[in-house]
PDB file of N, CA and C in Angstrom:
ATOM      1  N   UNK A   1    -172.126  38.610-105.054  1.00  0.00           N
ATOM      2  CA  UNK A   1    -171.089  37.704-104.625  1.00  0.00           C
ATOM      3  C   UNK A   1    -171.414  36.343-105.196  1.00  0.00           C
ATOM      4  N   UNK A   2    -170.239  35.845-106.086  1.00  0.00           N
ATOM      5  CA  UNK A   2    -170.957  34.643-106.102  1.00  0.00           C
ATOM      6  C   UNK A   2    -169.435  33.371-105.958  1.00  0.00           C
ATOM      7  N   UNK A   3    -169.989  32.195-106.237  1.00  0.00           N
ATOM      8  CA  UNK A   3    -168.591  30.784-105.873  1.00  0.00           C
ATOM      9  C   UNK A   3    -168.023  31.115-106.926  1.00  0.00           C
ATOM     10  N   UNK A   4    -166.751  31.054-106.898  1.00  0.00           N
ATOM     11  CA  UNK A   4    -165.913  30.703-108.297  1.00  0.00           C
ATOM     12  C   UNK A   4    -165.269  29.030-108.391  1.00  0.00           C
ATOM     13  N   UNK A   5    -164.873  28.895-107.296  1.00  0.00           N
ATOM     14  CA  UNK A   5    -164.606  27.171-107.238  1.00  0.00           C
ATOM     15  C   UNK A   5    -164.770  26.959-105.541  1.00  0.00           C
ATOM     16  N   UNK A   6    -164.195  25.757-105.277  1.00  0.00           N
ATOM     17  CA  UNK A   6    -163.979  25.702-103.728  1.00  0.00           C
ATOM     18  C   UNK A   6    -163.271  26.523-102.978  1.00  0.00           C
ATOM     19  N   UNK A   7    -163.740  27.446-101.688  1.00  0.00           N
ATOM     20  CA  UNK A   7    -162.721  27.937-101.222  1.00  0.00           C
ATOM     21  C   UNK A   7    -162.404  29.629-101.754  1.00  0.00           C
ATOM     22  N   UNK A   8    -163.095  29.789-102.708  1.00  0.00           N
ATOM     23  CA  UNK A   8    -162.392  31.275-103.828  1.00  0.00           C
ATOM     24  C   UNK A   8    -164.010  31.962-104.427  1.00  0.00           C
ATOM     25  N   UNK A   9    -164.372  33.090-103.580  1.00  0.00           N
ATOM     26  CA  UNK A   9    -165.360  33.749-103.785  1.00  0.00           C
ATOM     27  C   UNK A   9    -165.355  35.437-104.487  1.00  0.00           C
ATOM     28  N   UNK A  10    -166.104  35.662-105.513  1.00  0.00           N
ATOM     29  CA  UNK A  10    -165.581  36.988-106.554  1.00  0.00           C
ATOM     30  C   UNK A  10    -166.935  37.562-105.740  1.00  0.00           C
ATOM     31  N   UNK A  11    -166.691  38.794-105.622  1.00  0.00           N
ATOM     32  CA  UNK A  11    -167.359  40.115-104.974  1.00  0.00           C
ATOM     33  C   UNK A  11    -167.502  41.395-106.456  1.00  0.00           C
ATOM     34  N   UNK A  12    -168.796  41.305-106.632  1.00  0.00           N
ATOM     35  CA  UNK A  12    -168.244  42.536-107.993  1.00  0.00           C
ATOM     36  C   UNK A  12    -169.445  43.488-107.049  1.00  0.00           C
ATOM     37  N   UNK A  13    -168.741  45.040-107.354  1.00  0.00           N
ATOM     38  CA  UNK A  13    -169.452  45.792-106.746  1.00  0.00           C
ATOM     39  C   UNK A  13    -169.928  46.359-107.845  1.00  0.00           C
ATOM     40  N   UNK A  14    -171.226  47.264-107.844  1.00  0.00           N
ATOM     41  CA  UNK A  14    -171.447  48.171-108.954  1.00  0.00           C
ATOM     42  C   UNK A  14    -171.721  49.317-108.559  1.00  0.00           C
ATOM     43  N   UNK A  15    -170.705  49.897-109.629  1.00  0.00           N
ATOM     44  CA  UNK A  15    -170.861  51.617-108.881  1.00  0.00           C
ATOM     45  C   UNK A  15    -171.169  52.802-109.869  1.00  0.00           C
ATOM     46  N   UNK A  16    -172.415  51.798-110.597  1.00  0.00           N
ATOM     47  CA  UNK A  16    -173.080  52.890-111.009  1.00  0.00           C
ATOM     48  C   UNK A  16    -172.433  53.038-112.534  1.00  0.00           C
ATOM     49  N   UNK A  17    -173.075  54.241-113.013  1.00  0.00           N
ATOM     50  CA  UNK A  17    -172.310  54.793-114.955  1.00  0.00           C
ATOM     51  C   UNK A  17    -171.698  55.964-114.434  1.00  0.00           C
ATOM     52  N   UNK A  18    -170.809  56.227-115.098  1.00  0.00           N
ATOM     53  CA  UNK A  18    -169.386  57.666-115.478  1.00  0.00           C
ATOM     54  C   UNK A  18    -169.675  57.459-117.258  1.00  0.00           C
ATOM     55  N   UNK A  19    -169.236  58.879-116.882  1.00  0.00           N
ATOM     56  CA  UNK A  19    -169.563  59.446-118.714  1.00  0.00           C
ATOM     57  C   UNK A  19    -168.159  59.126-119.275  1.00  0.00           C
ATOM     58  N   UNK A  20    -168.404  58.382-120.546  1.00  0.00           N
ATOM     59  CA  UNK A  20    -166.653  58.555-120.873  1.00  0.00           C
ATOM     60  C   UNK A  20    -166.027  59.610-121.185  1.00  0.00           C
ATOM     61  N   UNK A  21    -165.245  60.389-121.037  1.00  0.00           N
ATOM     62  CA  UNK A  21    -164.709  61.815-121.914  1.00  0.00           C
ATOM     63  C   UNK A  21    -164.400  61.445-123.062  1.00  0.00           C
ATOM     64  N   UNK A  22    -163.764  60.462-123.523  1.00  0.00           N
ATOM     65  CA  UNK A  22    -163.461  60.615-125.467  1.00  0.00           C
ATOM     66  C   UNK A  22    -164.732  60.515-125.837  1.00  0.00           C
ATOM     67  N   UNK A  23    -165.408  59.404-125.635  1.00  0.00           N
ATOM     68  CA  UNK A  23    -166.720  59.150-126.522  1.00  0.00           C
ATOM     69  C   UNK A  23    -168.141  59.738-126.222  1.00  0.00           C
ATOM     70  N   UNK A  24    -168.307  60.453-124.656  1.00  0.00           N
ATOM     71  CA  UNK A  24    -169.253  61.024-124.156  1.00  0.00           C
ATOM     72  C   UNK A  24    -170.139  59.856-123.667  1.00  0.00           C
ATOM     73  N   UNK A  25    -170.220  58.680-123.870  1.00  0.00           N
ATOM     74  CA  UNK A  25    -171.034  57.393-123.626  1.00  0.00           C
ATOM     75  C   UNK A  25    -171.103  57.115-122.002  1.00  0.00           C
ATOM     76  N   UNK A  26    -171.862  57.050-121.520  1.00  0.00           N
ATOM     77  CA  UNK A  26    -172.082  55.809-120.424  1.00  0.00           C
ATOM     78  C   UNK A  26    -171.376  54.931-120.400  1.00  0.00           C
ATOM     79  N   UNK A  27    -171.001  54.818-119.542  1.00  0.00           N
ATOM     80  CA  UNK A  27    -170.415  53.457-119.205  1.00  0.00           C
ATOM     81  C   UNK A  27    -170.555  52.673-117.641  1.00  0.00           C
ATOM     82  N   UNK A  28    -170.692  51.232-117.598  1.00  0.00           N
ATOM     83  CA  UNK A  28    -171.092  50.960-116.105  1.00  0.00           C
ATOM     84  C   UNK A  28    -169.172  50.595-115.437  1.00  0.00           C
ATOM     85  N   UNK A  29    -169.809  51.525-113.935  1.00  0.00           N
ATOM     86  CA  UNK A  29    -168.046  51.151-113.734  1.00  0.00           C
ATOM     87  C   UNK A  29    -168.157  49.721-112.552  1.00  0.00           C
ATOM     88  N   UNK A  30    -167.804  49.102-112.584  1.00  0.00           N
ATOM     89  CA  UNK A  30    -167.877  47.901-111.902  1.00  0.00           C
ATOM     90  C   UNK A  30    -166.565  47.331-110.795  1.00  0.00           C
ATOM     91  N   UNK A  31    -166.501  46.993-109.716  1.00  0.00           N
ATOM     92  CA  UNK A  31    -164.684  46.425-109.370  1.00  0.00           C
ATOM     93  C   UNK A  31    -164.973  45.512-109.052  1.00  0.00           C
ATOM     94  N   UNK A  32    -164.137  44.109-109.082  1.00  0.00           N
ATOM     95  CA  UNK A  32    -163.876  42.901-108.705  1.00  0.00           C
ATOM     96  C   UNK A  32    -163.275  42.927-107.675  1.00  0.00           C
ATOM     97  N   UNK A  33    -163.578  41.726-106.986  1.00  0.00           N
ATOM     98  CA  UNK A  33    -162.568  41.309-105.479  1.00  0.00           C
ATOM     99  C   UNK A  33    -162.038  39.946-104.901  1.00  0.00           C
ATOM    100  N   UNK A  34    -161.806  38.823-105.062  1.00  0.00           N
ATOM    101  CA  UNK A  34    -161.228  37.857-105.093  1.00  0.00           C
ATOM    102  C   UNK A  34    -161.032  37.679-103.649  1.00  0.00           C
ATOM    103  N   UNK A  35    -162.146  36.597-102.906  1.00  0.00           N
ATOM    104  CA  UNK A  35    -161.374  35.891-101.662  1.00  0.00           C
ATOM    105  C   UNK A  35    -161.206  34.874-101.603  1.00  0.00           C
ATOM    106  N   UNK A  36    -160.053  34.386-101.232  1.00  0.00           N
ATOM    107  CA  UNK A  36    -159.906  33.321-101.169  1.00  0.00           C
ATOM    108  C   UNK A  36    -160.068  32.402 -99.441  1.00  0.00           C
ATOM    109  N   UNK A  37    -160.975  32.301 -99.100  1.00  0.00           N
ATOM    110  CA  UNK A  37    -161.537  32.070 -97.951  1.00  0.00           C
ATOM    111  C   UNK A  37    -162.745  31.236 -98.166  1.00  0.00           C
ATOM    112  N   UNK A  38    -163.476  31.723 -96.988  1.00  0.00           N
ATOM    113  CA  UNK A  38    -164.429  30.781 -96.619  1.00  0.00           C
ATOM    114  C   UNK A  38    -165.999  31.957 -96.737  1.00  0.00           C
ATOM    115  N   UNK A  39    -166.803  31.650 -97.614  1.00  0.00           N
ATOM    116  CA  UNK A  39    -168.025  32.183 -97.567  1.00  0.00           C
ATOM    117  C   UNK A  39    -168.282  33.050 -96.361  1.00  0.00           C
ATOM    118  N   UNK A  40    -168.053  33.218 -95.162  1.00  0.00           N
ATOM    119  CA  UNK A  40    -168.260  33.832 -94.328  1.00  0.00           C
ATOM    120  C   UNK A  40    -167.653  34.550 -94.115  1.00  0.00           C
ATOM    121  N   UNK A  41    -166.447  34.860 -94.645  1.00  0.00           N
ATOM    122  CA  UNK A  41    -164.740  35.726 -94.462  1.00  0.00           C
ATOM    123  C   UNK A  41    -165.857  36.524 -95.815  1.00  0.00           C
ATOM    124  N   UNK A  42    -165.856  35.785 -96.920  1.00  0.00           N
ATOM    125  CA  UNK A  42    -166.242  37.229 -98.535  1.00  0.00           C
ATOM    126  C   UNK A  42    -167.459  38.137 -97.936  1.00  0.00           C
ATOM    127  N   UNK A  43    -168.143  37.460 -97.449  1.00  0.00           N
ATOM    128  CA  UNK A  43    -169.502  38.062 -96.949  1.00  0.00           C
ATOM    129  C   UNK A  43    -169.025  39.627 -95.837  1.00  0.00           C
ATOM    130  N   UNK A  44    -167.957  39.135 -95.291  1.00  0.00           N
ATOM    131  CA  UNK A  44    -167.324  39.997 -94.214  1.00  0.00           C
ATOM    132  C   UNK A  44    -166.605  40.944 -95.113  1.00  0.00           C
ATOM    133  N   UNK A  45    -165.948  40.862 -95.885  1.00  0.00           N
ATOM    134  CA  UNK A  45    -165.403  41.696 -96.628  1.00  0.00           C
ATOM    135  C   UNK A  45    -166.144  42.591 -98.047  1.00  0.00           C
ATOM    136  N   UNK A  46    -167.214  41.608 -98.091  1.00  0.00           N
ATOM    137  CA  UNK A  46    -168.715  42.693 -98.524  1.00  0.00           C
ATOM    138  C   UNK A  46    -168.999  43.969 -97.876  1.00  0.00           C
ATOM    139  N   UNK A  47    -168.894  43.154 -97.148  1.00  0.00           N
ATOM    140  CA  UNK A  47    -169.782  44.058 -95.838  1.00  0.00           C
ATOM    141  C   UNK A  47    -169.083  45.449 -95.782  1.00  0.00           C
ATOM    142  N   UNK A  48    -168.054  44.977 -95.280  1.00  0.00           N
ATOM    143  CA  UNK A  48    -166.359  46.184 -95.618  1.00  0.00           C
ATOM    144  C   UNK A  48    -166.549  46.999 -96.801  1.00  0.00           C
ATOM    145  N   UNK A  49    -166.500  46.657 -97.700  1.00  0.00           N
ATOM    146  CA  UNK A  49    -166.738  46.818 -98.948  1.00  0.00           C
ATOM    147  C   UNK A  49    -167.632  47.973 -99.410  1.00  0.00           C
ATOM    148  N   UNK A  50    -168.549  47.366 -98.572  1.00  0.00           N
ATOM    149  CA  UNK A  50    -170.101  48.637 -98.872  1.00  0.00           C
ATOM    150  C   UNK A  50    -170.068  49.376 -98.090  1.00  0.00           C
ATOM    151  N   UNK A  51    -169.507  49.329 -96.907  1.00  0.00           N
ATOM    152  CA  UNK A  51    -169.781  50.524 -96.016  1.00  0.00           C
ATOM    153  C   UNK A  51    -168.654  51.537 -96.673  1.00  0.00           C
ATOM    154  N   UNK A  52    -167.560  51.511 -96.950  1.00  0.00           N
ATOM    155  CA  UNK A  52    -166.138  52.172 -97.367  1.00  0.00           C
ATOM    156  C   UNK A  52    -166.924  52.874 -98.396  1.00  0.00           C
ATOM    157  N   UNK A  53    -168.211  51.838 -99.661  1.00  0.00           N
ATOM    158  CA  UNK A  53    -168.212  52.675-100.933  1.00  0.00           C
ATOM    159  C   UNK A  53    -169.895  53.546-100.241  1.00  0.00           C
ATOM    160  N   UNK A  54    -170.245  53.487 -99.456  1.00  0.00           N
ATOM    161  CA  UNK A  54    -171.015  54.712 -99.161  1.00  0.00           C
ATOM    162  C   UNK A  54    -170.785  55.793 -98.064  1.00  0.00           C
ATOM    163  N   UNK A  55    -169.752  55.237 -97.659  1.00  0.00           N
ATOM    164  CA  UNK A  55    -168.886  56.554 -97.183  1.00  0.00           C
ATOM    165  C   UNK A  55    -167.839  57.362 -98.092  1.00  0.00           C
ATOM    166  N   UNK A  56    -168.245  56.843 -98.780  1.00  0.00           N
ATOM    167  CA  UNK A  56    -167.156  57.375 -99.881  1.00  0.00           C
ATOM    168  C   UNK A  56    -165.911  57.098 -99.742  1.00  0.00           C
ATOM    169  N   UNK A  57    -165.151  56.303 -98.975  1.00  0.00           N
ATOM    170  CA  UNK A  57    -163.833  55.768 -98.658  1.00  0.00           C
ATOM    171  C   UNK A  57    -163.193  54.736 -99.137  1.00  0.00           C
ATOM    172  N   UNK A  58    -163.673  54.518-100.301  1.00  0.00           N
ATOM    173  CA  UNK A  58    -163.183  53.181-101.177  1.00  0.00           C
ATOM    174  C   UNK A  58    -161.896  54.157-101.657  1.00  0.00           C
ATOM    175  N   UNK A  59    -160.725  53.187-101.816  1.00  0.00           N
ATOM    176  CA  UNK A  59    -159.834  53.410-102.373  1.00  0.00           C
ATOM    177  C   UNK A  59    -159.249  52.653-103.644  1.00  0.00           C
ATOM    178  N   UNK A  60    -158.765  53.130-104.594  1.00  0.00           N
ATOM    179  CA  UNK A  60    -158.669  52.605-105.786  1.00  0.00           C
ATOM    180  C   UNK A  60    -156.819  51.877-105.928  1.00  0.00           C
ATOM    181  N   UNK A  61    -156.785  50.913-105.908  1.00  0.00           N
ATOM    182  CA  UNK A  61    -154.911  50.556-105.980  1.00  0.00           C
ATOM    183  C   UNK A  61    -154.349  51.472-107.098  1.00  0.00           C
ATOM    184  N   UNK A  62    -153.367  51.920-106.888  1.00  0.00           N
ATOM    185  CA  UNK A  62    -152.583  52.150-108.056  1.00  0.00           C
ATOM    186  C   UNK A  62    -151.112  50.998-108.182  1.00  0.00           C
ATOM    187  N   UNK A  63    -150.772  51.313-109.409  1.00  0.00           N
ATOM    188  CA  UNK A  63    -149.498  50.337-109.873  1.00  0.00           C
ATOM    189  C   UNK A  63    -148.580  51.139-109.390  1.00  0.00           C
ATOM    190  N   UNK A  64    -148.386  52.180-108.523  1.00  0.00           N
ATOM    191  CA  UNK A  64    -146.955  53.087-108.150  1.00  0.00           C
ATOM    192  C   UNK A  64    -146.323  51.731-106.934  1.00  0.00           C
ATOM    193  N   UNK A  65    -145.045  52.111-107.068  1.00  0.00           N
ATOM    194  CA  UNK A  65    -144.754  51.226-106.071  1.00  0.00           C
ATOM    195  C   UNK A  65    -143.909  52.311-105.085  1.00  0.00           C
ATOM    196  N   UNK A  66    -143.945  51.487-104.118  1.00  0.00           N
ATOM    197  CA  UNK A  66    -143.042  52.377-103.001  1.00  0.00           C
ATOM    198  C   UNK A  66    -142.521  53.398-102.984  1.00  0.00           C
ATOM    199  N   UNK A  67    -141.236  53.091-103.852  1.00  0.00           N
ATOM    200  CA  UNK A  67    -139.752  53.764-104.334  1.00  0.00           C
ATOM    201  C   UNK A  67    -140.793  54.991-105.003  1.00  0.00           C
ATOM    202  N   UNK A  68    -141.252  55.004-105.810  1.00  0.00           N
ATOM    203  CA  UNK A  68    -141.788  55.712-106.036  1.00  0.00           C
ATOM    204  C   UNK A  68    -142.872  56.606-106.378  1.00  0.00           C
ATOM    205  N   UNK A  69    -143.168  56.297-104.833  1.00  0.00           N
ATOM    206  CA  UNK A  69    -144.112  56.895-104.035  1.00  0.00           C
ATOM    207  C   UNK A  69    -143.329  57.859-102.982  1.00  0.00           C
ATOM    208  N   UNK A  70    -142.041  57.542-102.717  1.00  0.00           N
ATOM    209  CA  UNK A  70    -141.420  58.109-102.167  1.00  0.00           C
ATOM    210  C   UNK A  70    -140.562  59.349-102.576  1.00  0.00           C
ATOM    211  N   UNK A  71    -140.063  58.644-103.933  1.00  0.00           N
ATOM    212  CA  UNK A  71    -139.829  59.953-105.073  1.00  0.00           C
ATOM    213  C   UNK A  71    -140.654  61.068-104.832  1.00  0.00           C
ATOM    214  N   UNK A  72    -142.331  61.069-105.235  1.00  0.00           N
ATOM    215  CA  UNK A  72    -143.215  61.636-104.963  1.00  0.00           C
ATOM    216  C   UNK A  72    -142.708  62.714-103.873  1.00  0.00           C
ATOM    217  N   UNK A  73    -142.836  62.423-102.986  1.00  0.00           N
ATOM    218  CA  UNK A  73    -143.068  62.940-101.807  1.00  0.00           C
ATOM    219  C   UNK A  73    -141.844  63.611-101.534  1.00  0.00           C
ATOM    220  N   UNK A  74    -140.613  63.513-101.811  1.00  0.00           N
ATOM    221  CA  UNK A  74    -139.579  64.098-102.157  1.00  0.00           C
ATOM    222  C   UNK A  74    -138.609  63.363-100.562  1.00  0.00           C
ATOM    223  N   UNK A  75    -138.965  62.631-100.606  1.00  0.00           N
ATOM    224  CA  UNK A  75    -138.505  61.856 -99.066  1.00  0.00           C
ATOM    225  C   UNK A  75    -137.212  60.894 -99.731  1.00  0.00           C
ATOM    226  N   UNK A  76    -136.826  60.667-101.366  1.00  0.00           N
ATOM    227  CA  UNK A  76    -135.986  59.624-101.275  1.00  0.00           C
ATOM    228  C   UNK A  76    -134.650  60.612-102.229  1.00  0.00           C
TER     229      UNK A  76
END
C-alpha cells in the first residue's frame, strides 16, 4: 500500500505467476485498488482484500453490463 497524493491510497496485491498459454512464460499477475479515503479506510480495505484473496473469494470485475447480464440469463 502506498500514498499516491493527499487523500488517494493504491493497494497492489500480488498474486503470485500464471503461465501464459501463447508464450508458455511466467508471468506475475498483480491487481490495483484505488482509495480514495483516509489511510485508515485503505488499510481496512487491505485487510478485506486479503482475507477474500485467501479464501479464495476475490472477484474479478468484468466490463458486461447489466442489460447484458441479463440477456445472459435469459431473464430480458
Amino acid at each position: 500500500m502506498k500514498q499516491r497524493y493527499r487523500g488517494s491510497w493504491s493497494i497492489i496485491l500480488d498474486l503470485g505467476y500464471q503461465v501464459d498459454p501463447q508464450t508458455g512464460k511466467k508471468k506475475r499477475k498483480q491487481r490495483w485498488y484505488t482509495v480514495k479515503r483516509t489511510k485508515r479506510e485503505a488499510e481496512a480495505r487491505l485487510t478485506e482484500l486479503l482475507h477474500q484473496t485467501n479464501h479464495n473469494t476475490l472477484t474479478e470485475p468484468t466490463k458486461l453490463t447489466f442489460g447484458e447480464w441479463l440477456d445472459n440469463l435469459g431473464l430480458r
